[in-house]
Protein backbone atom coordinates (compact mmCIF):
# COMPACT_ATOMS: atom_id res chain seq x y z
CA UNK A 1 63.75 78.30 -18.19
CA UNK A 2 63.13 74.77 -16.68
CA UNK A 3 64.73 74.55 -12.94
CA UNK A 4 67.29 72.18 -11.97
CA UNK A 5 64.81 69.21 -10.01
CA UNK A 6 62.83 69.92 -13.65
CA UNK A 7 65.81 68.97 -15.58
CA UNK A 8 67.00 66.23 -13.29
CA UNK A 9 62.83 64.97 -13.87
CA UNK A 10 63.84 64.67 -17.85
CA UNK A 11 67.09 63.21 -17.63
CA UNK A 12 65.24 60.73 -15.16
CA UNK A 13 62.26 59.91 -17.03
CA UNK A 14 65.18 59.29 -20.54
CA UNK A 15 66.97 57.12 -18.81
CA UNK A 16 64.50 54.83 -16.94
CA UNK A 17 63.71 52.49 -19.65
CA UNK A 18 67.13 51.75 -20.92
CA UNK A 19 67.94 48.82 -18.85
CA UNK A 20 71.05 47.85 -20.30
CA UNK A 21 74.75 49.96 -19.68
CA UNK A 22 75.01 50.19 -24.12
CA UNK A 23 71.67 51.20 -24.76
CA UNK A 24 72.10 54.01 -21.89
CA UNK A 25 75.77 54.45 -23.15
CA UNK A 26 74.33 54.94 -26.56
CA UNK A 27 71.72 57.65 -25.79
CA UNK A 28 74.41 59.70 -23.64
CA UNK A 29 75.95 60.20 -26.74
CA UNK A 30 72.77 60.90 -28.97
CA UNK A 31 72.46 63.57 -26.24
CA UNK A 32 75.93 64.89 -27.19
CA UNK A 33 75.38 64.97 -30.91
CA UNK A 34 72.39 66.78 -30.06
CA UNK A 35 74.42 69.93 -28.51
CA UNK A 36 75.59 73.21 -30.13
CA UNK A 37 79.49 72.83 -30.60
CA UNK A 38 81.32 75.37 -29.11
CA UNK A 39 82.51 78.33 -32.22
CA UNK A 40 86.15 78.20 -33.41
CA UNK A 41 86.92 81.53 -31.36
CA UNK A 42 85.79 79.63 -27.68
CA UNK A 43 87.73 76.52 -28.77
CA UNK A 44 90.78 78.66 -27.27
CA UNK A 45 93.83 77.36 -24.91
CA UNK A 46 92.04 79.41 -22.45
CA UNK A 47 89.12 77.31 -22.20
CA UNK A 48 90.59 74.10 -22.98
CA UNK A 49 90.55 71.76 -19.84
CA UNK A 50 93.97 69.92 -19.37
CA UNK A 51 94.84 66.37 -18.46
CA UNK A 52 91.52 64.95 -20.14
CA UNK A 53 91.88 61.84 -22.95
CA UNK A 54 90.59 64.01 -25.50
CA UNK A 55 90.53 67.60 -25.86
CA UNK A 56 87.80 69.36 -24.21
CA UNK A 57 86.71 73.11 -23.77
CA UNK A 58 84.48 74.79 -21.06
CA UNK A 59 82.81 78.12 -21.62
CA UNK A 60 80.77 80.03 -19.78
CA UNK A 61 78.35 83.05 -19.42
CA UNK A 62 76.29 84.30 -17.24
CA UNK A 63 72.15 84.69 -18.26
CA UNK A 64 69.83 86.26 -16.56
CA UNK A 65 71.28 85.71 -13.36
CA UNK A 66 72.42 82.18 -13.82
CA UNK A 67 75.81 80.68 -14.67
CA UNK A 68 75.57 78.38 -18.28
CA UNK A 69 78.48 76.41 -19.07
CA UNK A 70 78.85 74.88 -22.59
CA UNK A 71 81.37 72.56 -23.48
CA UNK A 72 82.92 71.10 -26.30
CA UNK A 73 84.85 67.77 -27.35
CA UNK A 74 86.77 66.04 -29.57
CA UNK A 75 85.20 62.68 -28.18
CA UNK A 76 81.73 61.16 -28.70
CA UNK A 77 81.70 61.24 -24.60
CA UNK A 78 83.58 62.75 -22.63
């Protein structure tokens, strides 16, 4: 599993040629499209996150030592 300064690297190196806010804006959400949704049984009231715009869940479980949160939404950004 890649460490965090590895990941913040990628997400670095994605972003650096998108000079304009919509073409940034626009790959954000190619990045969300790209995620696993969250099943029908963790899209509970329990994880749903109140007060957002659009719904939004928040899982989590812990691998291997380390805390992974998914999350799920309703809206192409959230």
């Amino acid at each position: 599993m890649a460490g965090i300064d590895d990941i913040q690297d990628q997400i670095i190196e994605e972003f650096a040629p998108l000079n304009e806010w919509f073409d940034r804006y626009e790959r954000l959400i190619a990045f969300g499209s790209e995620m696993p949704r969250l099943s029908e049984a963790e899209r509970t009231d329990d994880n749903l996150i109140n007060d957002c715009q659009s719904r939004l869940w928040l899982a989590a479980e812990l691998i291997d030592g380390r805390l992974v949160f998914y999350a799920d939404s309703e809206a192409k950004i959230t």
